[in-house]
N, C-alpha and C. Protein backbone atom coordinates (compact mmCIF):
# COMPACT_ATOMS: atom_id res chain seq x y z
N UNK A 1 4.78 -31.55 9.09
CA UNK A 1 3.40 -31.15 8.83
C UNK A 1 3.30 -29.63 8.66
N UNK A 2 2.63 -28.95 7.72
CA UNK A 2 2.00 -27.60 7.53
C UNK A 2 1.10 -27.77 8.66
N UNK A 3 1.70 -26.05 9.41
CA UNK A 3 0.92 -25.37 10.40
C UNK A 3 -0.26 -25.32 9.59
N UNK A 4 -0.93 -25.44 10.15
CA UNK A 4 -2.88 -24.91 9.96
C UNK A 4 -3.48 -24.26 10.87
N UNK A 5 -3.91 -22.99 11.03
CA UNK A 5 -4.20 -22.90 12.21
C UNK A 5 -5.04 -21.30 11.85
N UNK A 6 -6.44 -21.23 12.45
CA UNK A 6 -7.09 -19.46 12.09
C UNK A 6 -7.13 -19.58 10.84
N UNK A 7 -7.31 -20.60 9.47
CA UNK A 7 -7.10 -20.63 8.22
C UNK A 7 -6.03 -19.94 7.66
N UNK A 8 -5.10 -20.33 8.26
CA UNK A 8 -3.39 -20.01 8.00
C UNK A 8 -2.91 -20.86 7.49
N UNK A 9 -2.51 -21.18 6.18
CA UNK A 9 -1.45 -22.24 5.43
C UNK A 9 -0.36 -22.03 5.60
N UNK A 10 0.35 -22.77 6.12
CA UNK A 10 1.90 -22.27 6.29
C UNK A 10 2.71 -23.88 5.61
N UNK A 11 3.58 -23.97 4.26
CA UNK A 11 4.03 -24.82 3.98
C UNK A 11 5.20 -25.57 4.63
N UNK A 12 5.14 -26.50 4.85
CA UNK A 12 6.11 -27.67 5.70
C UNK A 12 7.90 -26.89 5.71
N UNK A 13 7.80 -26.81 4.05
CA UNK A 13 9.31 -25.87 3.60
C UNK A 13 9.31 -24.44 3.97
N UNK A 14 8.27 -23.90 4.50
CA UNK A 14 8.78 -22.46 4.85
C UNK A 14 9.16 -22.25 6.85
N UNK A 15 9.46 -21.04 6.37
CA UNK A 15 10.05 -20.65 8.01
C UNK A 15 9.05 -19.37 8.58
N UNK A 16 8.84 -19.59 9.63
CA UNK A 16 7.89 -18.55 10.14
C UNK A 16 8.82 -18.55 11.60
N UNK A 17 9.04 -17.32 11.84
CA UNK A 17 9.94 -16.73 13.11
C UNK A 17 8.70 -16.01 13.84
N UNK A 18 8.48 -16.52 15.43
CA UNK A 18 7.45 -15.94 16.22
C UNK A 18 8.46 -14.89 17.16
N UNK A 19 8.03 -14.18 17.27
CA UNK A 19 6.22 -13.46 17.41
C UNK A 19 6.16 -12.92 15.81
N UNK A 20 5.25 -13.21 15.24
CA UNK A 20 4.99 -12.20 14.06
C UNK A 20 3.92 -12.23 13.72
N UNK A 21 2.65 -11.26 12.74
CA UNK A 21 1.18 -11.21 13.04
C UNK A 21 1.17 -11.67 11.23
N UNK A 22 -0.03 -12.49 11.38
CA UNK A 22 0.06 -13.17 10.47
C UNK A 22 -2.03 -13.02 10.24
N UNK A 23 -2.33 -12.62 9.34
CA UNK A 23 -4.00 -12.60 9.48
C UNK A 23 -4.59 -13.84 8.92
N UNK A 24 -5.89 -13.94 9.09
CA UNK A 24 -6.75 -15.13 8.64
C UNK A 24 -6.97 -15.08 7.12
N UNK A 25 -6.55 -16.46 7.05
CA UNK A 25 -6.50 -16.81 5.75
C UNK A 25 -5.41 -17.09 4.68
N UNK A 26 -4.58 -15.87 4.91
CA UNK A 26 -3.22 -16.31 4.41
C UNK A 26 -2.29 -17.46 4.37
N UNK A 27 -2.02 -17.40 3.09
CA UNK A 27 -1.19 -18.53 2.51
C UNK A 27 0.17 -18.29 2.33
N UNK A 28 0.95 -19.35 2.57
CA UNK A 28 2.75 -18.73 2.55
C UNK A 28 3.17 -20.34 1.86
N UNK A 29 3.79 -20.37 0.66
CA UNK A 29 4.21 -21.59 0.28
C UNK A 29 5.54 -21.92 0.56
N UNK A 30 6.47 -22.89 -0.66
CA UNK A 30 7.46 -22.95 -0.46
C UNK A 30 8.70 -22.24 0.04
N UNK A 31 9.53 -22.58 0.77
CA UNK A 31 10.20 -21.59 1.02
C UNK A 31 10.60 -20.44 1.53
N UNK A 32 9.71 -19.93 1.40
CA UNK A 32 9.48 -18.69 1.95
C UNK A 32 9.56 -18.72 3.67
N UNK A 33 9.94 -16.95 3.99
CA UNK A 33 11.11 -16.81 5.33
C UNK A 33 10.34 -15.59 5.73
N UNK A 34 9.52 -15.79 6.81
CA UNK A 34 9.11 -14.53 7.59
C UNK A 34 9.52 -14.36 8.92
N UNK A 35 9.99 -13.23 9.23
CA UNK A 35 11.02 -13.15 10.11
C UNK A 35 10.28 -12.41 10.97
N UNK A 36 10.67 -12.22 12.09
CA UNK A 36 9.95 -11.97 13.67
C UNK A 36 9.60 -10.49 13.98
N UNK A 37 8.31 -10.04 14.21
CA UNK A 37 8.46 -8.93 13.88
C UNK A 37 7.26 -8.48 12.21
N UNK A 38 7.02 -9.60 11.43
CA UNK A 38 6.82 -8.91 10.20
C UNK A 38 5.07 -8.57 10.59
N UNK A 39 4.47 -8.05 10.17
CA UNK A 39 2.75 -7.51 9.92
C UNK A 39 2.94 -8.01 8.79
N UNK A 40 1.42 -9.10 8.30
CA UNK A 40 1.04 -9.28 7.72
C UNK A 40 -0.50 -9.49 7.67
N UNK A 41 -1.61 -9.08 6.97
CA UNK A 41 -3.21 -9.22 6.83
C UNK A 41 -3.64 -10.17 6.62
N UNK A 42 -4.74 -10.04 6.59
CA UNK A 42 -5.71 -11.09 6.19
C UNK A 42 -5.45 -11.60 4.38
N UNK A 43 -5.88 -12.53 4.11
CA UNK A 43 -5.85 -13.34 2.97
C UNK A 43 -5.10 -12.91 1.94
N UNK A 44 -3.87 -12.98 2.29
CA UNK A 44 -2.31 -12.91 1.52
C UNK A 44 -2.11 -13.93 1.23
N UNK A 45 -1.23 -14.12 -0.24
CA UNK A 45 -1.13 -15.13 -1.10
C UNK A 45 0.31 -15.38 -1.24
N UNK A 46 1.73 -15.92 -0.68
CA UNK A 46 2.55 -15.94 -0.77
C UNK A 46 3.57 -16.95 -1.87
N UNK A 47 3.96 -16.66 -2.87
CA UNK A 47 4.61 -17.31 -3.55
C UNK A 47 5.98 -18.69 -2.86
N UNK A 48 7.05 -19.06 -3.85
CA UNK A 48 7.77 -19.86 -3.59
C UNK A 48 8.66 -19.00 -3.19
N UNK A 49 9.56 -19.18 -2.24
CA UNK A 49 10.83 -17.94 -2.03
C UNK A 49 10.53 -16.65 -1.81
N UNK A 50 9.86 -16.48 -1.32
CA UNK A 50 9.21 -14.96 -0.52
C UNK A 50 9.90 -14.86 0.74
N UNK A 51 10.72 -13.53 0.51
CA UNK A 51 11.08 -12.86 2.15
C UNK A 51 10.58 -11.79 2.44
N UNK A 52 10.00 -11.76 3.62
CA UNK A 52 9.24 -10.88 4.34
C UNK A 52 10.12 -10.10 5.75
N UNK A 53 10.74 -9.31 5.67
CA UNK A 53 12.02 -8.68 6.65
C UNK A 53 10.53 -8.37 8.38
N UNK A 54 11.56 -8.00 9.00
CA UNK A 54 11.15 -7.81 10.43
C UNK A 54 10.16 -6.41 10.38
N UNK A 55 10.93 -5.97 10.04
CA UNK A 55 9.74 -4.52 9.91
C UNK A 55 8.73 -3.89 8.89
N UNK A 56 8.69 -5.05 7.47
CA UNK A 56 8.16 -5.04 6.49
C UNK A 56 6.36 -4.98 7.31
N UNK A 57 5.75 -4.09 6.50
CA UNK A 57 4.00 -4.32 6.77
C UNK A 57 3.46 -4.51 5.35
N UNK A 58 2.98 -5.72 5.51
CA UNK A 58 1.45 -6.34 4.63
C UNK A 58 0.21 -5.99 4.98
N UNK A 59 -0.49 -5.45 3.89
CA UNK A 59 -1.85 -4.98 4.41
C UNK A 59 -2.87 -6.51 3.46
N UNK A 60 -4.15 -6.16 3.69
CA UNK A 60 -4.71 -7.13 3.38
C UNK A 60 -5.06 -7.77 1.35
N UNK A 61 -5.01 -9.04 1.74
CA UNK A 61 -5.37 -9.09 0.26
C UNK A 61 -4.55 -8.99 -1.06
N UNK A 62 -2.69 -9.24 0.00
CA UNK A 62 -2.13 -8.63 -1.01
C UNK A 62 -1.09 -9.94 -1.65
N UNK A 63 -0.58 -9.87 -2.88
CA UNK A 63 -0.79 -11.13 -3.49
C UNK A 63 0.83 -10.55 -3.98
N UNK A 64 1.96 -11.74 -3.31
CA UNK A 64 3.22 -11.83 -3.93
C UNK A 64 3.86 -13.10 -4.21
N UNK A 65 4.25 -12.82 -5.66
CA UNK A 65 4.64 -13.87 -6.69
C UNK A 65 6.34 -14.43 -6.39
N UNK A 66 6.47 -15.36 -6.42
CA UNK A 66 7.91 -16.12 -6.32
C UNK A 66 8.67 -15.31 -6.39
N UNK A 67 10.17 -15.56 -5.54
CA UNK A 67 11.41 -14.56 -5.49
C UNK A 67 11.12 -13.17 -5.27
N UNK A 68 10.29 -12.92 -4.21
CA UNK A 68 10.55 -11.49 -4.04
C UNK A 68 10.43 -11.32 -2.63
N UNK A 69 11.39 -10.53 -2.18
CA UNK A 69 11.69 -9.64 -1.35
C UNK A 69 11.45 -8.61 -0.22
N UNK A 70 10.32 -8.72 0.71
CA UNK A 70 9.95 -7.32 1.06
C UNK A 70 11.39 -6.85 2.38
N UNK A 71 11.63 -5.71 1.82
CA UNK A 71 12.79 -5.26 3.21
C UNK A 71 12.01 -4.74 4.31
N UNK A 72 12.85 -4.32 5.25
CA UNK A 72 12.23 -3.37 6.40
C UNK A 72 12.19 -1.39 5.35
N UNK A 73 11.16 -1.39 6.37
CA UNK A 73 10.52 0.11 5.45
C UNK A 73 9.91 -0.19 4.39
N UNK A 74 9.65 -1.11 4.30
CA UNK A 74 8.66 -1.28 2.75
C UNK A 74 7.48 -1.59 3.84
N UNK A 75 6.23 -0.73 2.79
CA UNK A 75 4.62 -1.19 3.45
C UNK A 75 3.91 -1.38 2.23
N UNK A 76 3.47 -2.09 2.36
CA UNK A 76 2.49 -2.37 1.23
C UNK A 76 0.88 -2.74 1.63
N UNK A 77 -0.04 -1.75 1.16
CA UNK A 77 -1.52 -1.43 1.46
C UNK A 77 -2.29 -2.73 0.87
N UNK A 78 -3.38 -2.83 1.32
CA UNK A 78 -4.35 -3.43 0.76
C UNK A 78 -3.89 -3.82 -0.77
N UNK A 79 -4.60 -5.25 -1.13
CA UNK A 79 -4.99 -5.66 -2.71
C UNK A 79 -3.30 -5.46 -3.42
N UNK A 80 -2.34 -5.40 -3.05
CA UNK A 80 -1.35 -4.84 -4.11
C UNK A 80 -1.20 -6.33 -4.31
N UNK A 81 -0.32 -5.95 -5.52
CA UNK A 81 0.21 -7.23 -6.07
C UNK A 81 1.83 -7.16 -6.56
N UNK A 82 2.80 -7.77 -6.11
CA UNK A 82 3.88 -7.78 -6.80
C UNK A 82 4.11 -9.21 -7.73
N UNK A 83 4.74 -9.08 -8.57
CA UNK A 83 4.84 -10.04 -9.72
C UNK A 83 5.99 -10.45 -9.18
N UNK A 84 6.70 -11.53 -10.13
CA UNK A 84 7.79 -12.30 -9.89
C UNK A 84 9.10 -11.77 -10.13
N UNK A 85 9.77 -12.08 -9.07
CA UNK A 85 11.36 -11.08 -9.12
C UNK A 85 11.13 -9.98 -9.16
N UNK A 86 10.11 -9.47 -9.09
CA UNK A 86 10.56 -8.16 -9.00
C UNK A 86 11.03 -7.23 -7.57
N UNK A 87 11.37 -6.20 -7.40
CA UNK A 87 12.48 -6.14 -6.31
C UNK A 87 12.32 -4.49 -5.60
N UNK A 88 12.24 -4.42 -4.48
CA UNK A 88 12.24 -3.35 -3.58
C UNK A 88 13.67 -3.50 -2.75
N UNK A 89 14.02 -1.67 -3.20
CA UNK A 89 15.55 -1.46 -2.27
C UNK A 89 15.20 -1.06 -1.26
N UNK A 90 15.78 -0.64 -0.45
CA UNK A 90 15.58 0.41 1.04
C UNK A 90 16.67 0.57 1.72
N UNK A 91 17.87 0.70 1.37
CA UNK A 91 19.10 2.09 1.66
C UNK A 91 19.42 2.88 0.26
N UNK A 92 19.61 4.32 0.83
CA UNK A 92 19.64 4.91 -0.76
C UNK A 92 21.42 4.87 -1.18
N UNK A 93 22.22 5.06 -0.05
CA UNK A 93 23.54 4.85 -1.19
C UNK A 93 24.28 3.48 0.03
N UNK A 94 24.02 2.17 -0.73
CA UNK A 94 24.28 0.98 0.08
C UNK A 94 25.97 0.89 -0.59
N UNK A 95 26.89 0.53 0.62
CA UNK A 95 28.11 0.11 0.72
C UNK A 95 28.43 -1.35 1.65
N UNK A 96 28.77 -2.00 0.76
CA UNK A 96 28.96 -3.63 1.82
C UNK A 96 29.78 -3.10 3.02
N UNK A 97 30.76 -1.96 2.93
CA UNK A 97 31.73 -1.89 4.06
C UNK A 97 31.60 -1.06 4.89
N UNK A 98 30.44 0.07 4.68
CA UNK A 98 30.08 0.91 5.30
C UNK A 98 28.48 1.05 5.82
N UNK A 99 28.41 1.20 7.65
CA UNK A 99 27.08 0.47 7.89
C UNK A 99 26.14 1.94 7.29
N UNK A 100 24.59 1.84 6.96
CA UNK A 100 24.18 2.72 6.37
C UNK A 100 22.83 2.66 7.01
N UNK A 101 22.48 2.41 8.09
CA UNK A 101 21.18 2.05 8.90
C UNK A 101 20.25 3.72 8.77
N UNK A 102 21.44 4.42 9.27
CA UNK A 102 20.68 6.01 8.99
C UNK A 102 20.59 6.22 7.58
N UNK A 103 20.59 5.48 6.36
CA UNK A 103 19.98 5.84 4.69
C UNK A 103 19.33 5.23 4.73
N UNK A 104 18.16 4.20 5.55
CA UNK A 104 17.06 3.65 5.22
C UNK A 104 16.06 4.72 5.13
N UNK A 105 15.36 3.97 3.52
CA UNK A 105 14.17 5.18 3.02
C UNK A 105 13.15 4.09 3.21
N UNK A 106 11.85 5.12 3.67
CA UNK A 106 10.48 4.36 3.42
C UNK A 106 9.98 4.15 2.04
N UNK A 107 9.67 3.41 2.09
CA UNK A 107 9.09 2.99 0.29
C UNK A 107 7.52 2.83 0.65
N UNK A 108 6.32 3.16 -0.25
CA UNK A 108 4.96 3.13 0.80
C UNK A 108 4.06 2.51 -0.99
N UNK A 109 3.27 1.31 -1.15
CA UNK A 109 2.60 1.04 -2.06
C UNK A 109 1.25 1.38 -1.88
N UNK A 110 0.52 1.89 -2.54
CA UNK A 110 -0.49 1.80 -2.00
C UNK A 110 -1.51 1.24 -2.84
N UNK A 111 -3.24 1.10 -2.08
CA UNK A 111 -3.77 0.33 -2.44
C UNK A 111 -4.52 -0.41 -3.76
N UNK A 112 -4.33 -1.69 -3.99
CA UNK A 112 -4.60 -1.82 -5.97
C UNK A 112 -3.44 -1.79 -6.44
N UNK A 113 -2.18 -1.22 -6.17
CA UNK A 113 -1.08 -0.99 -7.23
C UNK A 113 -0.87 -2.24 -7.50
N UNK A 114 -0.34 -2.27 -8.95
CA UNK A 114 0.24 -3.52 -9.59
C UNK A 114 2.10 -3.33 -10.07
N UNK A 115 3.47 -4.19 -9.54
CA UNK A 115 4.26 -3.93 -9.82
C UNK A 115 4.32 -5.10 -10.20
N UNK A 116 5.02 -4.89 -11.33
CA UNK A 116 4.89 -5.92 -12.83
C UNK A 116 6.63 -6.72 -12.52
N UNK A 117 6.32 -7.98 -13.19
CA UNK A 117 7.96 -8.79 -12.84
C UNK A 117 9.09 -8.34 -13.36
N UNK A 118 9.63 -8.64 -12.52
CA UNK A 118 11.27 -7.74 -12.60
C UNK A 118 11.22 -6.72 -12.29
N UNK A 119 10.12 -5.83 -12.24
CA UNK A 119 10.77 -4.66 -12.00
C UNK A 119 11.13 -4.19 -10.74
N UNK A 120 11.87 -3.07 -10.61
CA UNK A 120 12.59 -2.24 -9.65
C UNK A 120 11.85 -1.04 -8.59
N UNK A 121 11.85 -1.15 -7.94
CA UNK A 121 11.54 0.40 -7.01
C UNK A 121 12.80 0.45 -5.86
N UNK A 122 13.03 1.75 -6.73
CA UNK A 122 14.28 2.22 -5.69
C UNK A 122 13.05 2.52 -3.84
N UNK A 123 14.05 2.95 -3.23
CA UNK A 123 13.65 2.91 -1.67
C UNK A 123 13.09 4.64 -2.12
N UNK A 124 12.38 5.03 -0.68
CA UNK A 124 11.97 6.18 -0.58
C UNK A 124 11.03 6.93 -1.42
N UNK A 125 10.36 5.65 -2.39
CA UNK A 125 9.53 6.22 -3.59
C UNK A 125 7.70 5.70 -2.48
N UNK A 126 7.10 6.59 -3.39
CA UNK A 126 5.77 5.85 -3.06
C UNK A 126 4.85 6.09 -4.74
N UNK A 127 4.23 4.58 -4.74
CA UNK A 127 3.60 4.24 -5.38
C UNK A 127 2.38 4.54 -5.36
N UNK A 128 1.22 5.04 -6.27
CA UNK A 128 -0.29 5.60 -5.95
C UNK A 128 -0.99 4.70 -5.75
N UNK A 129 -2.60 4.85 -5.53
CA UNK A 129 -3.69 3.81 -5.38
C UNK A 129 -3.74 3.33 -7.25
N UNK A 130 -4.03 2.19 -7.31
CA UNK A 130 -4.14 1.01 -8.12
C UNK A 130 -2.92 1.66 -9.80
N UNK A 131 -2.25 2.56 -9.45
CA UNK A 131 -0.74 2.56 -10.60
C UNK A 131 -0.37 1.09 -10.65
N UNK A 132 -0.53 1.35 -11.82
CA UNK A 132 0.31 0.00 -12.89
C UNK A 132 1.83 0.12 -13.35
N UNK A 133 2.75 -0.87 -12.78
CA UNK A 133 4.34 -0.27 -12.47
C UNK A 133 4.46 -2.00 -14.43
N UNK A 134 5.02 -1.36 -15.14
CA UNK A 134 4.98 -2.79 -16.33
C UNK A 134 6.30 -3.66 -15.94
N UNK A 135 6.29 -4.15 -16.30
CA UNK A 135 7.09 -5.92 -16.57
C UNK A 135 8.65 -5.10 -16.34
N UNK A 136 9.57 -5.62 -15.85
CA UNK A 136 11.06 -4.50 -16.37
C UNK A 136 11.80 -3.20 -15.85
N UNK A 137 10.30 -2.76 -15.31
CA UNK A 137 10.50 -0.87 -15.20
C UNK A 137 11.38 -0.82 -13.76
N UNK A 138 12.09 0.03 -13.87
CA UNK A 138 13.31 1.11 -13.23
C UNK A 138 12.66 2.24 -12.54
N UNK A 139 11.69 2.04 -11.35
CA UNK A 139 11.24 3.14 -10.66
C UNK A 139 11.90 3.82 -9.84
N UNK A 140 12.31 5.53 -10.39
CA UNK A 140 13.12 6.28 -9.68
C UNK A 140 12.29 7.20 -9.33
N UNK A 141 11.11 6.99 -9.07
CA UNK A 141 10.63 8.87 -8.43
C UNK A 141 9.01 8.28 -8.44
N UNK A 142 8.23 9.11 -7.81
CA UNK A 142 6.79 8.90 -7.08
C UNK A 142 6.01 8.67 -7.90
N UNK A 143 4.72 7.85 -8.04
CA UNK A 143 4.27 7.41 -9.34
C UNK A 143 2.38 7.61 -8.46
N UNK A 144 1.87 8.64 -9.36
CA UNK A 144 0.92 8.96 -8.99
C UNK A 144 -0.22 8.01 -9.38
N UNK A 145 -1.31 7.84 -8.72
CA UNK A 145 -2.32 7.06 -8.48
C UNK A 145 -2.70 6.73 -9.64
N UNK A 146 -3.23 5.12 -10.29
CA UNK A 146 -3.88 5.14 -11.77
C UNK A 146 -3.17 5.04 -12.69
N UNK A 147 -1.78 5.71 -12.91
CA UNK A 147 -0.81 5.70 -13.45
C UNK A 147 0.04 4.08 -14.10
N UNK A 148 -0.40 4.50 -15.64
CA UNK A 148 0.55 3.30 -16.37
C UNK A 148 1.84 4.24 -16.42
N UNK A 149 2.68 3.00 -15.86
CA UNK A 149 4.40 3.70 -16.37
C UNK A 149 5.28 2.34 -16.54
N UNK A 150 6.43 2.59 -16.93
CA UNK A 150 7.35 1.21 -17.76
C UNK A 150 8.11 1.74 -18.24
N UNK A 151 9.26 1.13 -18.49
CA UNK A 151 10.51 1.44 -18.76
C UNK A 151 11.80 1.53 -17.74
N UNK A 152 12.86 2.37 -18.54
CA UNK A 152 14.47 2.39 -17.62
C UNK A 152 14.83 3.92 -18.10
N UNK A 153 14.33 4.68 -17.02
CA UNK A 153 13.74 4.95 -16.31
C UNK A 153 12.35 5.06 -16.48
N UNK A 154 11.14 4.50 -15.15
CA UNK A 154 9.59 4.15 -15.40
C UNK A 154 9.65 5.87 -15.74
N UNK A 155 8.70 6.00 -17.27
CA UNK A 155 7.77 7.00 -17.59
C UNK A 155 6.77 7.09 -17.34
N UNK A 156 5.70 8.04 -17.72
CA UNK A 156 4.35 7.71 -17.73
C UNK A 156 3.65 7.67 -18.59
N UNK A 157 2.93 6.94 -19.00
CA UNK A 157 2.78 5.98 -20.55
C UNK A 157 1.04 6.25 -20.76
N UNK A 158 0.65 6.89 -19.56
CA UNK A 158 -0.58 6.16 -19.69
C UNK A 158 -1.47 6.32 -18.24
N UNK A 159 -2.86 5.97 -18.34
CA UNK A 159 -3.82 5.72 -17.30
C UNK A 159 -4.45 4.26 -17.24
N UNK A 160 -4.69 3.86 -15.88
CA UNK A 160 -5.44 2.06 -16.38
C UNK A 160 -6.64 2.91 -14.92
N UNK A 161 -7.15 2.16 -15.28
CA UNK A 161 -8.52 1.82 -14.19
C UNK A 161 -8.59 0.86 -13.12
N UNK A 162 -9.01 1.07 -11.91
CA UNK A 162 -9.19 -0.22 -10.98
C UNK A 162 -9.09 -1.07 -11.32
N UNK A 163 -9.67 -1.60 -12.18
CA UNK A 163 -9.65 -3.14 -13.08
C UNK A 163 -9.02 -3.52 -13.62
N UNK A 164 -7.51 -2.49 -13.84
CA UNK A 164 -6.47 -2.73 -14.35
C UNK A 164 -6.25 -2.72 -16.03
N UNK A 165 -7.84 -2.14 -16.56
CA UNK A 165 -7.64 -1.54 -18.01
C UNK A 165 -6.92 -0.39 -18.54
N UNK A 166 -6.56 -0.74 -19.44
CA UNK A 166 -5.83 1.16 -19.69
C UNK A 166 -7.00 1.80 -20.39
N UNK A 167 -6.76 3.63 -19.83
CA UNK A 167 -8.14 4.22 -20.08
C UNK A 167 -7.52 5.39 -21.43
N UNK A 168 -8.74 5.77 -22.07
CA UNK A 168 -8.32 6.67 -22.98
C UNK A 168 -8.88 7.76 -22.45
N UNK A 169 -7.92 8.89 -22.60
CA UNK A 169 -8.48 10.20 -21.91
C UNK A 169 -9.28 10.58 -23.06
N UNK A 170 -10.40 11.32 -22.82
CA UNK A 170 -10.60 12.49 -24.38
C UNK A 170 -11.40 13.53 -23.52
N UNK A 171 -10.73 14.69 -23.94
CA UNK A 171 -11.58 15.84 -23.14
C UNK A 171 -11.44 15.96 -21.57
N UNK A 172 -10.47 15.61 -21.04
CA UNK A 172 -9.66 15.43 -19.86
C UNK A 172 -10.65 14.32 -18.86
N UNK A 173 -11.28 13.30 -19.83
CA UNK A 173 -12.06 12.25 -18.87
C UNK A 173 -12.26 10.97 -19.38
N UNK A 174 -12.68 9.95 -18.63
CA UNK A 174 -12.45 8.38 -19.37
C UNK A 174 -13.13 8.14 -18.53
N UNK A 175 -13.94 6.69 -18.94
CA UNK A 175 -15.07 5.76 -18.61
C UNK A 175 -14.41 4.22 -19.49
N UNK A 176 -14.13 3.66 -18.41
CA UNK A 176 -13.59 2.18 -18.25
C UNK A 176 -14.28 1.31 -19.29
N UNK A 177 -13.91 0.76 -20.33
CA UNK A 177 -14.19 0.17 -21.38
C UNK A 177 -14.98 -1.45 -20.80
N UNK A 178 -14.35 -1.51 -19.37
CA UNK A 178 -14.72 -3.32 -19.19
C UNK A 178 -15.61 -3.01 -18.15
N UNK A 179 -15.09 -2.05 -17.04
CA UNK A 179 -15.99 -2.23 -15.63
C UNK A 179 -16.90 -0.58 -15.64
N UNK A 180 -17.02 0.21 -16.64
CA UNK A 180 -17.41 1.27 -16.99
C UNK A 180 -17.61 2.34 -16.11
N UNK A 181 -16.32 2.05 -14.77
CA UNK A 181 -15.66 3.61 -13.45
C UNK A 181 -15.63 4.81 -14.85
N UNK A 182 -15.72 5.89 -14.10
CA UNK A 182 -15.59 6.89 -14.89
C UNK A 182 -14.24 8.15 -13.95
N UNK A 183 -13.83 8.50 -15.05
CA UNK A 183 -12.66 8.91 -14.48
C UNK A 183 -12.54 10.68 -14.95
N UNK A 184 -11.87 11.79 -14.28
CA UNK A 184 -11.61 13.19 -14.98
C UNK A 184 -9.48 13.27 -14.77
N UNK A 185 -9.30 13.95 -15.16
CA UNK A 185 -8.06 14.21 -15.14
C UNK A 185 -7.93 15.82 -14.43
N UNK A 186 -6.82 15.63 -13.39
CA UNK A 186 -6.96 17.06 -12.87
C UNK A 186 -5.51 17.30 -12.64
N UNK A 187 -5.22 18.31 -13.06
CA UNK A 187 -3.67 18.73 -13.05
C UNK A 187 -2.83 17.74 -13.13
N UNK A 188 -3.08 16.67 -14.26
CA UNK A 188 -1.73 15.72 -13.95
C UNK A 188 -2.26 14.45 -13.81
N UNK A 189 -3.47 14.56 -12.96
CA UNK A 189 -3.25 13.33 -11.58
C UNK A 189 -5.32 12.60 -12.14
N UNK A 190 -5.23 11.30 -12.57
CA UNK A 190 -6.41 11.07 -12.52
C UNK A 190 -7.23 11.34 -11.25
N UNK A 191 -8.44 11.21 -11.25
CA UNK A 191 -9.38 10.97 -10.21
C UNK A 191 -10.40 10.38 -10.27
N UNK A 192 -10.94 9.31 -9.76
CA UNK A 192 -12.21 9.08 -10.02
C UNK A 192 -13.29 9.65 -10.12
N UNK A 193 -14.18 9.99 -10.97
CA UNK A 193 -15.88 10.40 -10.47
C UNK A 193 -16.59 9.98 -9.53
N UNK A 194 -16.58 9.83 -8.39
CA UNK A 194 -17.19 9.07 -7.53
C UNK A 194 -18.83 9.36 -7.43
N UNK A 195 -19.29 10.67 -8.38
CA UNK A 195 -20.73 10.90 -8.10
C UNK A 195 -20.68 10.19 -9.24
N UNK A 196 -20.70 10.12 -10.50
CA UNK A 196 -20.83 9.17 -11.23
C UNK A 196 -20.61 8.38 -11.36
N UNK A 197 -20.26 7.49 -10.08
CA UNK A 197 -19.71 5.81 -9.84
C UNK A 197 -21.39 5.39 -9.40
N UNK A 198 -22.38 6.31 -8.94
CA UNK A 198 -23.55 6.09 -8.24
C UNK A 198 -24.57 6.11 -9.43
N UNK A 199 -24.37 6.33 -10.60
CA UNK A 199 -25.41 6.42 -11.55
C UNK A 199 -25.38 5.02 -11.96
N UNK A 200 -26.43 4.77 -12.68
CA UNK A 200 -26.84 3.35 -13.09
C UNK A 200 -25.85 3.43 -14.30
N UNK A 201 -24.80 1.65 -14.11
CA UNK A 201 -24.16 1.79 -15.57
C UNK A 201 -24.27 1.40 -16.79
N UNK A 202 -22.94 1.85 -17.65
CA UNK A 202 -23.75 2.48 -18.80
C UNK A 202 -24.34 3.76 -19.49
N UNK A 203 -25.07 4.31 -18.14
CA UNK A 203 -25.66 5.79 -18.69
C UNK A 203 -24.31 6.78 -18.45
N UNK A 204 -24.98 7.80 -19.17
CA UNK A 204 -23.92 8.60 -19.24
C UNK A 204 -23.89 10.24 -18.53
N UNK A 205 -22.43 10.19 -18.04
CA UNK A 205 -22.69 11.25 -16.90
C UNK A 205 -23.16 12.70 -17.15
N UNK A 206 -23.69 12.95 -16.32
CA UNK A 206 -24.18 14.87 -17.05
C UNK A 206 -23.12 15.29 -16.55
């Protein structure tokens, strides 16, 4: 029988190792192996074959797709989403014959980010609030907030919006084509308008 329990789905085929914190609502399907020790939030969505390591933290809301992986030192914030196969390291120079406990890097996602299937994040990187990582990409270095990037090695391709649209800059600012956030660009690094998140939408910001 599937545990049920605090609106916890836990499937017949998976393994859950106690003590481990598990929040209301969350779902864990086939397969999948959470090991003693892991943090996990409220209303998480767990794919087929999901491992969740001992020191791995899940924040809430966060949604991972079949065959993937979380190690110890990986945290992942609120709302993220990882896609299928895709894959988080966490030792930076790993040797089967040599133990390497002192090269564990923190890897830190944060909240909204989307990492697209297959792709890669080396250890010790951190990911921005709602960056869009594409299908494939080879993440070797820190990927600032908002940020479309993709490829081998991930570039930066681009801006998307909360909603996960890509935005067009013009005049170092953008206003979301679907959910109409308005955005400025500042040295590099989007930012939201947050006084113009308060105007009625549609109108347009002074």
């Amino acid at each position: 029988m599937a545990k049920i329990g605090n609106n916890i789905y836990i499937h017949p085929t998976a393994t859950v190792e106690e003590p481990c914190e598990i929040g209301k609502g969350t779902k864990i399907w086939h397969y999948s192996h959470i090991m003693k020790g892991a943090k996990i939030g409220k209303n998480c969505q767990f794919g087929q074959n999901v491992f969740i390591d001992s020191m791995a933290e899940i924040g809430n809301g966060v949604k991972i797709q079949n065959n993937v992986s979380v190690y110890n030192c990986v945290k992942l914030e609120d709302d993220v989403f990882c896609g299928p196969s895709m894959v988080f390291t966490n030792v930076i120079n790993p040797r089967s014959h040599i133990p390497r406990k002192n090269e564990f890097k923190e890897t830190l996602v944060k909240k909204g980010a989307t990492l697209g299937a297959n792709s890669t994040i080396l250890c010790g990187i951190t990911i921005g609030e709602y960056a869009f990582i594409g299908a494939g990409a080879v993440v070797t270095k820190d990927v600032p907030p908002y940020a479309l990037v993709y490829g081998n090695p991930a570039r930066l391709k681009g801006w998307v919006c909360e909603c996960g649209v890509k935005l067009q800059i013009k005049d170092k600012s953008a206003t979301c084509n679907a959910c109409r956030k308005k955005y400025f660009n500042d040295k590099s690094k989007l930012v939201m308008n947050k006084r113009c998140q308060l105007m009625i939408p549609f109108k347009r910001c002074q």
